[in-house]
PDB file of N, CA and C in Angstrom:
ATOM      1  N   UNK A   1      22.910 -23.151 -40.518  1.00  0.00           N
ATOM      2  CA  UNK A   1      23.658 -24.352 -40.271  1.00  0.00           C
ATOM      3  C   UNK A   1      24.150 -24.283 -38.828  1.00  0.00           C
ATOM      4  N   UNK A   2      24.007 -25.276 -37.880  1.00  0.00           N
ATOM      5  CA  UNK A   2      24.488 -25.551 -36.705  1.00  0.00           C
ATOM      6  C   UNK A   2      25.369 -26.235 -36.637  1.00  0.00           C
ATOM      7  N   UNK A   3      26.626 -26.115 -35.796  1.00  0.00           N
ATOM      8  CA  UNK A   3      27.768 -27.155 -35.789  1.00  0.00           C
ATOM      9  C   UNK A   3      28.032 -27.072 -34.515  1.00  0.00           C
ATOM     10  N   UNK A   4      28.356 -28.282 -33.886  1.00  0.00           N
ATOM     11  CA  UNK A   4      29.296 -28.257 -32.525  1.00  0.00           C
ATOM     12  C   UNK A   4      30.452 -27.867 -32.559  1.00  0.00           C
ATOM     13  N   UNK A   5      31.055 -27.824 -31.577  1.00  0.00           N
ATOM     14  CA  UNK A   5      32.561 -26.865 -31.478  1.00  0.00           C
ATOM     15  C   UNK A   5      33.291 -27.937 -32.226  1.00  0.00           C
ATOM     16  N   UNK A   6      33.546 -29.486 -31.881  1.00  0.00           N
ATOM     17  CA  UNK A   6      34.318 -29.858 -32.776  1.00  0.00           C
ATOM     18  C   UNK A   6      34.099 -29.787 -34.329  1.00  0.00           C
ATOM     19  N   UNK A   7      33.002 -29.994 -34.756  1.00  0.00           N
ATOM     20  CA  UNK A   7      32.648 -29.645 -36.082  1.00  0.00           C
ATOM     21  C   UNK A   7      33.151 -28.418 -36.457  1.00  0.00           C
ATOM     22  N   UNK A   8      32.761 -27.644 -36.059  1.00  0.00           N
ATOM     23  CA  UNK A   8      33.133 -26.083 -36.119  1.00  0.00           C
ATOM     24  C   UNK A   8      34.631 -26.014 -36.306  1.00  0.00           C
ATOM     25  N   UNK A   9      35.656 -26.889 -35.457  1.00  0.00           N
ATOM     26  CA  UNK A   9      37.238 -26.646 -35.353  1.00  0.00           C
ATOM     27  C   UNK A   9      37.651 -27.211 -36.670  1.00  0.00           C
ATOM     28  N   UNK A  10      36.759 -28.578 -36.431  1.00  0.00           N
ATOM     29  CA  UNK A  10      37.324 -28.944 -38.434  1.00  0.00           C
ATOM     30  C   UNK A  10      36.943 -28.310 -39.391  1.00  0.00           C
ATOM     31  N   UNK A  11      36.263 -27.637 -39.723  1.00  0.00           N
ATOM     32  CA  UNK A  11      35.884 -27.074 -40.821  1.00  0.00           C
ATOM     33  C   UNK A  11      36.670 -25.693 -40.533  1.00  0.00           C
ATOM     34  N   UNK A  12      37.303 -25.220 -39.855  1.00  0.00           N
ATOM     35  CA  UNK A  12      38.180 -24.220 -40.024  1.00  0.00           C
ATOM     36  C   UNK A  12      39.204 -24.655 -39.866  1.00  0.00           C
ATOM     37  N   UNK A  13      40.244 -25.696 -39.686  1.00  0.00           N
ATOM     38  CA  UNK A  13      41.249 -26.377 -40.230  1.00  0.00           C
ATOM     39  C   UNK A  13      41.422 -26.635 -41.592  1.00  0.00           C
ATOM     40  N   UNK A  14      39.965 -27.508 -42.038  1.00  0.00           N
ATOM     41  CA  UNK A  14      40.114 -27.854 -43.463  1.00  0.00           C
ATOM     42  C   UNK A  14      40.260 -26.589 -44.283  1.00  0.00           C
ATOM     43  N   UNK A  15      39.685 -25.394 -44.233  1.00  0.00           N
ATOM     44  CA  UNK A  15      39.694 -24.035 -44.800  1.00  0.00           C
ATOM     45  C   UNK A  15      40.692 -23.727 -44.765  1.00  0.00           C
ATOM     46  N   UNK A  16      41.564 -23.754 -43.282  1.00  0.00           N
ATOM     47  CA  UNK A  16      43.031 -23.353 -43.342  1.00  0.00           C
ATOM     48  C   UNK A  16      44.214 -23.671 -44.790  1.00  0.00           C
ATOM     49  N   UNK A  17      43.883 -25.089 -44.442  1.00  0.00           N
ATOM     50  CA  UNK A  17      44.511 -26.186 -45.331  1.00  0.00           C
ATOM     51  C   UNK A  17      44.373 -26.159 -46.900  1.00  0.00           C
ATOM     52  N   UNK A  18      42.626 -25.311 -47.028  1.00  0.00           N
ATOM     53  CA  UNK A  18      42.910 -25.188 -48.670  1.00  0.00           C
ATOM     54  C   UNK A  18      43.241 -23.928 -49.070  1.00  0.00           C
ATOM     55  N   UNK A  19      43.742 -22.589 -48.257  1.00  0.00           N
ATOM     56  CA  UNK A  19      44.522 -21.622 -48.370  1.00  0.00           C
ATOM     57  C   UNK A  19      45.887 -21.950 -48.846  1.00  0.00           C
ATOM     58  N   UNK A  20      46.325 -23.242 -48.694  1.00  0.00           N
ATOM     59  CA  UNK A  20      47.529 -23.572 -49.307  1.00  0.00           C
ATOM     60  C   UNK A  20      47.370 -23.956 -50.642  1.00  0.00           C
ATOM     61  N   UNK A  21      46.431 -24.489 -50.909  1.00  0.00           N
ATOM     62  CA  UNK A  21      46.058 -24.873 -52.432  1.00  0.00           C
ATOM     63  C   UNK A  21      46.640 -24.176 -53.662  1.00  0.00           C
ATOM     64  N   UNK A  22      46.839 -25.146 -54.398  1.00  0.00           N
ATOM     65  CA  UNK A  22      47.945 -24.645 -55.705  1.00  0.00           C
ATOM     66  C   UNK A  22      46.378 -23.984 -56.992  1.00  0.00           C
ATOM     67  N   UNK A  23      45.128 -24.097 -56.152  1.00  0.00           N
ATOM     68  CA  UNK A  23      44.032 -23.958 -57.358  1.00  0.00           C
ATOM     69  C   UNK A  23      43.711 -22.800 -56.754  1.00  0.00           C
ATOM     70  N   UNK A  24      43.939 -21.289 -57.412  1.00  0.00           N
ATOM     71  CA  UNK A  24      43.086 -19.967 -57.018  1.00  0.00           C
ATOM     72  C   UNK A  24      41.716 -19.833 -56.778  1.00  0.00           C
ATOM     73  N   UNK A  25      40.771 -20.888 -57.226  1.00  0.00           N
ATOM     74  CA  UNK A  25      39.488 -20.650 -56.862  1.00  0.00           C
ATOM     75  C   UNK A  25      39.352 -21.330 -55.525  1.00  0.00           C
ATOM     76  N   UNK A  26      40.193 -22.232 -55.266  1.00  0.00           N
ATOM     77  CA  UNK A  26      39.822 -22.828 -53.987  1.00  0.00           C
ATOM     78  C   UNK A  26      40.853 -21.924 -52.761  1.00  0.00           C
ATOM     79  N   UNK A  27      41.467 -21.276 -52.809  1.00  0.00           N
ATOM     80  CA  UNK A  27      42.423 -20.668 -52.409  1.00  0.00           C
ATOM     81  C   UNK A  27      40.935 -19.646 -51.802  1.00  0.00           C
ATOM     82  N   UNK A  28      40.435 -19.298 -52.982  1.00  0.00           N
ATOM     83  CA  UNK A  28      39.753 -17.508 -52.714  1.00  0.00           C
ATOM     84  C   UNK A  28      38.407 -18.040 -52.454  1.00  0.00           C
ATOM     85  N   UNK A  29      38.383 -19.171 -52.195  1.00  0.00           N
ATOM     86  CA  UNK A  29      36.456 -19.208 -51.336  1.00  0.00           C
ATOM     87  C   UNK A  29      37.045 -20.077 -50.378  1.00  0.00           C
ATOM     88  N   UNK A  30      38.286 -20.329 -49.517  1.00  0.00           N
ATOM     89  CA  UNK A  30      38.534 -20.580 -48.667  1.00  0.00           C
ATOM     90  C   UNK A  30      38.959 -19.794 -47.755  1.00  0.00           C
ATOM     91  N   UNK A  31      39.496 -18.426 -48.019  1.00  0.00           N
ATOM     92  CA  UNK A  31      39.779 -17.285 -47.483  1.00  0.00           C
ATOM     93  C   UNK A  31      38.260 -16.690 -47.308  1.00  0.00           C
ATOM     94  N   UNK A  32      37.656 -16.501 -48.489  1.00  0.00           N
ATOM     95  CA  UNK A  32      36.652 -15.583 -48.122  1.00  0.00           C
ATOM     96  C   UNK A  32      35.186 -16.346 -47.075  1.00  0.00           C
ATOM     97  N   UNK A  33      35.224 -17.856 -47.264  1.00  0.00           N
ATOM     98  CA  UNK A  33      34.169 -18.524 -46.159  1.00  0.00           C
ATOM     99  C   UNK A  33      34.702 -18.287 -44.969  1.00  0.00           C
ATOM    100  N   UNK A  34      36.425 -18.696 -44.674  1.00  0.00           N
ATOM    101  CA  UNK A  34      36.965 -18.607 -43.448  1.00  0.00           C
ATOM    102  C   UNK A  34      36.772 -17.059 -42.160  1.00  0.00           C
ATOM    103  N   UNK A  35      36.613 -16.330 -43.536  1.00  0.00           N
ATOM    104  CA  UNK A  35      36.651 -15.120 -43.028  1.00  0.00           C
ATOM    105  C   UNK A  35      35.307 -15.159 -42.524  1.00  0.00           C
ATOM    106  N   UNK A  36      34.528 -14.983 -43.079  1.00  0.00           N
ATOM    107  CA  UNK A  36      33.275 -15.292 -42.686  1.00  0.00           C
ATOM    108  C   UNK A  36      32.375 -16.034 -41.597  1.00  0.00           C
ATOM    109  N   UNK A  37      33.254 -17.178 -41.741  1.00  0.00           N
ATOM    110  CA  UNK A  37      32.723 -17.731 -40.199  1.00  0.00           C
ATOM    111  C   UNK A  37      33.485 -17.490 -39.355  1.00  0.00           C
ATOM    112  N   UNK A  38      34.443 -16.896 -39.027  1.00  0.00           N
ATOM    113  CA  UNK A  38      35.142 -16.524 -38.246  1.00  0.00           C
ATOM    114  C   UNK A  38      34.021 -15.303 -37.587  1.00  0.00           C
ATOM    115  N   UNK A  39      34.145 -14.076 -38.661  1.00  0.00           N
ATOM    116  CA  UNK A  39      32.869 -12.989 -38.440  1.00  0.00           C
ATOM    117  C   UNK A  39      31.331 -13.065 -38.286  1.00  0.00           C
ATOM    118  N   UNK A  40      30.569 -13.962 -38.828  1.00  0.00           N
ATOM    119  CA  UNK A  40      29.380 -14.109 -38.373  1.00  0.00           C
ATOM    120  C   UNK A  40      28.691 -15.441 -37.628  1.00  0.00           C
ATOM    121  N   UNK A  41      30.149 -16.729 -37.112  1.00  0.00           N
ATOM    122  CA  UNK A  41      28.924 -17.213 -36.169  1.00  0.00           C
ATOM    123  C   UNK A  41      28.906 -17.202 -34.937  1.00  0.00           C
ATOM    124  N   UNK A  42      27.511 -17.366 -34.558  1.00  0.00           N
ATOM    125  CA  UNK A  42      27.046 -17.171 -33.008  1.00  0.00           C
ATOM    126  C   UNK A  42      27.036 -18.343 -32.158  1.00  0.00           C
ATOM    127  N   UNK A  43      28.304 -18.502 -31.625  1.00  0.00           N
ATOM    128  CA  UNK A  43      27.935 -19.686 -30.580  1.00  0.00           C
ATOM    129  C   UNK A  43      27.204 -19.602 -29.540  1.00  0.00           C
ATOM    130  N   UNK A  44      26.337 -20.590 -29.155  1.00  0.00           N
ATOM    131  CA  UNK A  44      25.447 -20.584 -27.778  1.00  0.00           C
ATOM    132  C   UNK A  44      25.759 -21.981 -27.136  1.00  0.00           C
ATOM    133  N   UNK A  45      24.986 -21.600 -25.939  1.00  0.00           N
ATOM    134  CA  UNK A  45      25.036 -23.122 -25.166  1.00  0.00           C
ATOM    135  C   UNK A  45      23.793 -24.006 -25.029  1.00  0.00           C
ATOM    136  N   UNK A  46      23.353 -25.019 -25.068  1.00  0.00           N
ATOM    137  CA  UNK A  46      22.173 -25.813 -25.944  1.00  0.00           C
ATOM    138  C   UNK A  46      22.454 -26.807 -24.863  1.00  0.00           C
ATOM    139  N   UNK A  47      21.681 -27.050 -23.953  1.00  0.00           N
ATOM    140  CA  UNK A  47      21.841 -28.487 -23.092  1.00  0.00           C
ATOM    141  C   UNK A  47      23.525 -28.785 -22.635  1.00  0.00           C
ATOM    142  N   UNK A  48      23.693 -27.785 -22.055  1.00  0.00           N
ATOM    143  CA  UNK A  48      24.941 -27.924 -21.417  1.00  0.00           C
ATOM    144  C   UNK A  48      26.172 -28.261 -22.335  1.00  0.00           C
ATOM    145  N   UNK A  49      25.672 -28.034 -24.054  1.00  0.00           N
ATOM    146  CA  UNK A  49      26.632 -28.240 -25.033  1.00  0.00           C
ATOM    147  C   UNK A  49      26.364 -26.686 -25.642  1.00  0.00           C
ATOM    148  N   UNK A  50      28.171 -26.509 -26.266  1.00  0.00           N
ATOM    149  CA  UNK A  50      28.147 -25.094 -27.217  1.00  0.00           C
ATOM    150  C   UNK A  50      28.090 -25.503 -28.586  1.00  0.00           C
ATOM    151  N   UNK A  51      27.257 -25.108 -29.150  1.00  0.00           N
ATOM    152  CA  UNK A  51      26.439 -25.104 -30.610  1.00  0.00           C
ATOM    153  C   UNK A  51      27.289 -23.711 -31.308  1.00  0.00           C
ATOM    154  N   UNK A  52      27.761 -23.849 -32.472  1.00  0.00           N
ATOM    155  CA  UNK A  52      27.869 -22.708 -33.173  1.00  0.00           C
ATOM    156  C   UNK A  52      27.089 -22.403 -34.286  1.00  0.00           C
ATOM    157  N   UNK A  53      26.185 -21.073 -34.536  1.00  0.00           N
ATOM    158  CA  UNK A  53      24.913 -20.917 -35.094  1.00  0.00           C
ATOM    159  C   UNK A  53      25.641 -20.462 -36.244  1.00  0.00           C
ATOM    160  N   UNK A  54      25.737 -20.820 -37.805  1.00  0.00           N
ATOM    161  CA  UNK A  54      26.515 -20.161 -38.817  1.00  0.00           C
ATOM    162  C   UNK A  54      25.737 -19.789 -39.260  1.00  0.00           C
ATOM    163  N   UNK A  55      25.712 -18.478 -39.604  1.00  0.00           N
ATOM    164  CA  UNK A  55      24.778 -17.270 -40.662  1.00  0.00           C
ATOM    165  C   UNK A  55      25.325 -16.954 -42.055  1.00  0.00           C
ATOM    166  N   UNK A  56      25.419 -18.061 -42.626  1.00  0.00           N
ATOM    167  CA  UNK A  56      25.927 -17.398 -44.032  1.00  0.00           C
ATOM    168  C   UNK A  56      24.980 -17.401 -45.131  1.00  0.00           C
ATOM    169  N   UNK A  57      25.103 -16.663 -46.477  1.00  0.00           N
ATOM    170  CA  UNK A  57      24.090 -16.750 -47.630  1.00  0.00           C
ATOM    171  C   UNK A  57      23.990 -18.326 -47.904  1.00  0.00           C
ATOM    172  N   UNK A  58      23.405 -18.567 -48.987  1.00  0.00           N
ATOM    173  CA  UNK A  58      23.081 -20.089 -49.389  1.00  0.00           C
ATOM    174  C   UNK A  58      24.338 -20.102 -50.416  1.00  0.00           C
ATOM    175  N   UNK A  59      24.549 -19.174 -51.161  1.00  0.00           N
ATOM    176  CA  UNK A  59      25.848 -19.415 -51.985  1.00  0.00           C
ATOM    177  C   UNK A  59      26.846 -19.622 -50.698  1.00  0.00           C
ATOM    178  N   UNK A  60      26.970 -18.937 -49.949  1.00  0.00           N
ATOM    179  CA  UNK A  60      28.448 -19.567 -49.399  1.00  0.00           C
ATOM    180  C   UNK A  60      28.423 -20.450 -48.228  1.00  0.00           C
ATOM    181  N   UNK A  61      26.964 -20.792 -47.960  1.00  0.00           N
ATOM    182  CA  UNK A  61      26.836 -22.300 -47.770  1.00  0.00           C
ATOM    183  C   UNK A  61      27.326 -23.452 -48.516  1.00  0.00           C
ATOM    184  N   UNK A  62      26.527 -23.421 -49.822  1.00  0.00           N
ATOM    185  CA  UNK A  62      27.331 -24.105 -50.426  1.00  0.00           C
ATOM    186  C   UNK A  62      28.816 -24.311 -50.769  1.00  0.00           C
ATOM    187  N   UNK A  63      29.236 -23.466 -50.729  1.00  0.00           N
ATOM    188  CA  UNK A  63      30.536 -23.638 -51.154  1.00  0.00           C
ATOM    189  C   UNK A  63      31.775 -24.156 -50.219  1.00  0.00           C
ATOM    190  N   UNK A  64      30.930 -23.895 -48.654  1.00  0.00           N
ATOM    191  CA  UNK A  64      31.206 -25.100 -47.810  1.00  0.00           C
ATOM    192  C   UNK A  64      31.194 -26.346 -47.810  1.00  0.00           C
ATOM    193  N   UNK A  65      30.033 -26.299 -48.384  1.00  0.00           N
ATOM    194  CA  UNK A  65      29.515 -28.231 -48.629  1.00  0.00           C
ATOM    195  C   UNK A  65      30.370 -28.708 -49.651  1.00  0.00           C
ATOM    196  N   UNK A  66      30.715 -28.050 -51.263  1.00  0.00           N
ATOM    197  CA  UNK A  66      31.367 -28.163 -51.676  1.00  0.00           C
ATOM    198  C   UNK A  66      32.598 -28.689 -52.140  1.00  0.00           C
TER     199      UNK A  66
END
């Protein structure tokens, strides 16, 4: 999955945001994706724009999309 930096900033806001969540499952695959893209993606620069390259499994892809 590729995201631009703003893409990239919202989707680790929204993650932030469901760490507050009163539901433990959304609580604990919002911690554990956050963590995750925090640790494995690779930003580059792509036509004078920064692209962030996300490397995650397909399960916790999904659970982004989610």
């Amino acid at each position: 999955m590729v995201l631009n930096r703003e893409e990239y900033n919202n989707l680790i806001e929204i993650l932030t945001k469901n760490l507050e969540a009163n539901d433990e499952y959304t609580k604990s695959i919002a911690s554990m994706t956050k963590e995750n893209l925090l640790k494995y993606s690779l930003p580059r620069e792509e036509n004078d724009k920064i692209e962030i390259d996300i490397r995650l499994y397909i399960n916790e892809t999904v659970d982004i999309i989610d």
